[in-house]
N, C-alpha and C. Protein backbone atom coordinates (compact mmCIF):
# COMPACT_ATOMS: atom_id res chain seq x y z
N UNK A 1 1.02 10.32 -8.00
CA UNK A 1 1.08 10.27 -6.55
C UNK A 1 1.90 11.44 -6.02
N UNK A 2 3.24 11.81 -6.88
CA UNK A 2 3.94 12.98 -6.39
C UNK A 2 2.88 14.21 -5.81
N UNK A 3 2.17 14.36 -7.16
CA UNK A 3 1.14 16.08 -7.49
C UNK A 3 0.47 15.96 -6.05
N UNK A 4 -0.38 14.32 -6.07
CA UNK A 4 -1.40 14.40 -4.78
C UNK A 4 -0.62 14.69 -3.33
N UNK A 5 0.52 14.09 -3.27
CA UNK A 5 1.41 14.41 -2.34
C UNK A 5 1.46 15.69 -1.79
N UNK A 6 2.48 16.55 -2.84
CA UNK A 6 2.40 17.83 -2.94
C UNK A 6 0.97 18.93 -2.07
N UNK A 7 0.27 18.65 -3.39
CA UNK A 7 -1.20 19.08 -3.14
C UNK A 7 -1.38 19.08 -1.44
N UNK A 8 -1.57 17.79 -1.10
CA UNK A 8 -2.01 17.66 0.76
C UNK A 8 -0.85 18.47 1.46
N UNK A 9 0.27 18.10 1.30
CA UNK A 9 1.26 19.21 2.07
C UNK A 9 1.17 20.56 1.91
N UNK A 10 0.82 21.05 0.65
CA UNK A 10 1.27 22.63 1.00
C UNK A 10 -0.71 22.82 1.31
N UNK A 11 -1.45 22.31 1.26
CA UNK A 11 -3.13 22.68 1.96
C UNK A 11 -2.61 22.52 3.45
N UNK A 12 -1.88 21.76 4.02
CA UNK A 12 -1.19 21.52 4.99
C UNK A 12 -2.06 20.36 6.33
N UNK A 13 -2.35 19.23 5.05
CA UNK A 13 -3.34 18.18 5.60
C UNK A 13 -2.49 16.99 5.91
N UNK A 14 -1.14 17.51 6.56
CA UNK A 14 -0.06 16.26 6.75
C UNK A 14 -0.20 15.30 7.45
N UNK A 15 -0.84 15.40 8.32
CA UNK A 15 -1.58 14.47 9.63
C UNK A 15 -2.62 13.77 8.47
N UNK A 16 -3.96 14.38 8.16
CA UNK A 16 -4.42 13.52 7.16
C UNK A 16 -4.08 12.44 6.23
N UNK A 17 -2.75 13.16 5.46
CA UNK A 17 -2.02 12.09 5.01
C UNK A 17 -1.62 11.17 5.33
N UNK A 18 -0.47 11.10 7.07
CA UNK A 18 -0.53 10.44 7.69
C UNK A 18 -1.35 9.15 8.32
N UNK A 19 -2.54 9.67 9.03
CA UNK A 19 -3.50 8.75 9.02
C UNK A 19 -3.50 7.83 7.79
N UNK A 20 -4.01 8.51 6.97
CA UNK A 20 -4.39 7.58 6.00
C UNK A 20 -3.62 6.28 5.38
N UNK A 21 -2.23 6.69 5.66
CA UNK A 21 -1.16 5.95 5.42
C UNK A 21 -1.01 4.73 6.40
N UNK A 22 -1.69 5.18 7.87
CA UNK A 22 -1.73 4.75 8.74
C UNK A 22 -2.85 3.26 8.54
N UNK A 23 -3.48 4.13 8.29
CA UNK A 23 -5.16 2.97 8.37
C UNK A 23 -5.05 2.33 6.93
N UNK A 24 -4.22 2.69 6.06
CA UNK A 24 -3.97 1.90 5.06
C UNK A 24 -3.56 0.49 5.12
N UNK A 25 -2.36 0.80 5.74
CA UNK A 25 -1.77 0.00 6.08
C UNK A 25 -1.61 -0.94 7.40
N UNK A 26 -2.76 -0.50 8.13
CA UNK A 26 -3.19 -1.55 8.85
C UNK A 26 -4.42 -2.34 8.53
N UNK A 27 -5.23 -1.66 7.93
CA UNK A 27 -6.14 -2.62 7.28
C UNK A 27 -5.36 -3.24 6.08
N UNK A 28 -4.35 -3.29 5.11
CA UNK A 28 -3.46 -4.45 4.91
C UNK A 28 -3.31 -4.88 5.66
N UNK A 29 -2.52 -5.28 6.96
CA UNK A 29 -2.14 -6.10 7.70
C UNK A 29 -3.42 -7.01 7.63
N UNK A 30 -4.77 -6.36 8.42
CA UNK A 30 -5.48 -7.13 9.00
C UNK A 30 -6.00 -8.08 7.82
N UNK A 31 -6.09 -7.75 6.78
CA UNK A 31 -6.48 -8.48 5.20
C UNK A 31 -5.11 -9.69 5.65
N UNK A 32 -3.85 -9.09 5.64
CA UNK A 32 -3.25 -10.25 5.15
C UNK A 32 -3.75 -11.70 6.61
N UNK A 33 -3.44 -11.20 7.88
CA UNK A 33 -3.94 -11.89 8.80
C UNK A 33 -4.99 -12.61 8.71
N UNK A 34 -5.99 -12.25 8.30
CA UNK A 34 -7.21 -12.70 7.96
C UNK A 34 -6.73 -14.20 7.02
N UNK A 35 -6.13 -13.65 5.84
CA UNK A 35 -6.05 -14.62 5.00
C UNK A 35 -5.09 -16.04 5.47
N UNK A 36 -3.97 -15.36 6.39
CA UNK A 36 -3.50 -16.30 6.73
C UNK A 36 -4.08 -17.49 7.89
N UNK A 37 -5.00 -16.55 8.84
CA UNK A 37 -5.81 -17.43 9.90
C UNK A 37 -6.13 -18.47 8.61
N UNK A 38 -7.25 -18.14 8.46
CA UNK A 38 -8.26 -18.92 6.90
C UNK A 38 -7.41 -20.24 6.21
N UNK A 39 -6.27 -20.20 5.98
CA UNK A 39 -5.50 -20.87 5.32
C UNK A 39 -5.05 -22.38 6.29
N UNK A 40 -4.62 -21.64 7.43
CA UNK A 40 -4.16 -22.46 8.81
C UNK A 40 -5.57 -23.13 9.57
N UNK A 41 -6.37 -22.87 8.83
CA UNK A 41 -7.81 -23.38 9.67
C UNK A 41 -8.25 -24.34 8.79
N UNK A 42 -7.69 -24.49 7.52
CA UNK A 42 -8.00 -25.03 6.56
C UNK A 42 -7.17 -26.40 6.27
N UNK A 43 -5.71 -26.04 6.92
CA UNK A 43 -4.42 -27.05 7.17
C UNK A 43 -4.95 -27.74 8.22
N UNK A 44 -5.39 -27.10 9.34
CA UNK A 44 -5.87 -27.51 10.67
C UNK A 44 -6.98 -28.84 10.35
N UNK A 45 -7.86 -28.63 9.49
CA UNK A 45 -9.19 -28.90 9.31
C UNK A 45 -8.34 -30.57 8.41
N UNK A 46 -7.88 -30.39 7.18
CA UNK A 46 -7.48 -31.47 6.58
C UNK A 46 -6.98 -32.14 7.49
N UNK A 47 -6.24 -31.73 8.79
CA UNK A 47 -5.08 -32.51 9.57
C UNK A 47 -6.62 -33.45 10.46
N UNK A 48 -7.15 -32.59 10.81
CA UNK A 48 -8.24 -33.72 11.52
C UNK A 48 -8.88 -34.69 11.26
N UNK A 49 -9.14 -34.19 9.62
CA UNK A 49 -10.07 -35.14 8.68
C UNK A 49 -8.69 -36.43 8.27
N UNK A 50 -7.92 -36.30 8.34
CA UNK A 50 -6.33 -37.18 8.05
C UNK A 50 -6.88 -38.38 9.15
N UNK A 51 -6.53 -37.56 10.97
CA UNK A 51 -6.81 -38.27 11.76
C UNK A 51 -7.65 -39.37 11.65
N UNK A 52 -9.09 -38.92 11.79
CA UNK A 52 -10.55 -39.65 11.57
C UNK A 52 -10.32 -40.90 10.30
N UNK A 53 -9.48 -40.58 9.43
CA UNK A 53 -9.75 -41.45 8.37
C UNK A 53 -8.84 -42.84 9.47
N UNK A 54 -7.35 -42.35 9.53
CA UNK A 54 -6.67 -43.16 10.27
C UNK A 54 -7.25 -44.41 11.08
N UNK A 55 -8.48 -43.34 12.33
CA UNK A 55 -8.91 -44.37 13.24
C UNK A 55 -9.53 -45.18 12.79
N UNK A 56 -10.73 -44.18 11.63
CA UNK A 56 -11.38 -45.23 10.66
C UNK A 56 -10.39 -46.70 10.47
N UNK A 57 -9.57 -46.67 9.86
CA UNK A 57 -8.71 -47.36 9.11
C UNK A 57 -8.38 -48.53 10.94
N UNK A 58 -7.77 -48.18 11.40
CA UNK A 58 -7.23 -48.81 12.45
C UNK A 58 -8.66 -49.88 13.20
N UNK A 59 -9.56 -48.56 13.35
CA UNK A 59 -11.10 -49.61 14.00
C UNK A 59 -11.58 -50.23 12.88
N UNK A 60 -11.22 -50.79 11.80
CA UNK A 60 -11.61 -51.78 11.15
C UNK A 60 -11.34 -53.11 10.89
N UNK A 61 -9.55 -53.01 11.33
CA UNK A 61 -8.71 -53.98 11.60
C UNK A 61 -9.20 -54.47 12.73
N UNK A 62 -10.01 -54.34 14.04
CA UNK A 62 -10.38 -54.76 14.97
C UNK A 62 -11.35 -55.58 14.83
């Protein structure tokens, strides 16, 4: 990573580098976001199916 480093600075593609570092690391972000929505939709989803069983449970006693 040093050499490639090197290399882009003295061609003098520092902005390039930049960017790239840039959009790297925001498309991480958006990966990790992603994964975390997904996860919480999934907590979300069991929490409803929890509910439903509940009422189940309760409108039977009736």
């Amino acid at each position: 990573m040093d050499e490639l480093t090197r290399t882009v600075i003295e061609r003098g593609d520092l902005a390039h580098l930049a960017l790239f570092l840039w959009a790297s690391g925001a498309s991480g972000l958006l990966v990790w976001t992603l994964r975390e929505l997904a996860a919480a939709n999934r907590r979300f989803n069991h929490f409803v199916h929890e509910i439903a069983n509940l009422n189940r449970l309760f409108k039977k006693g009736d």
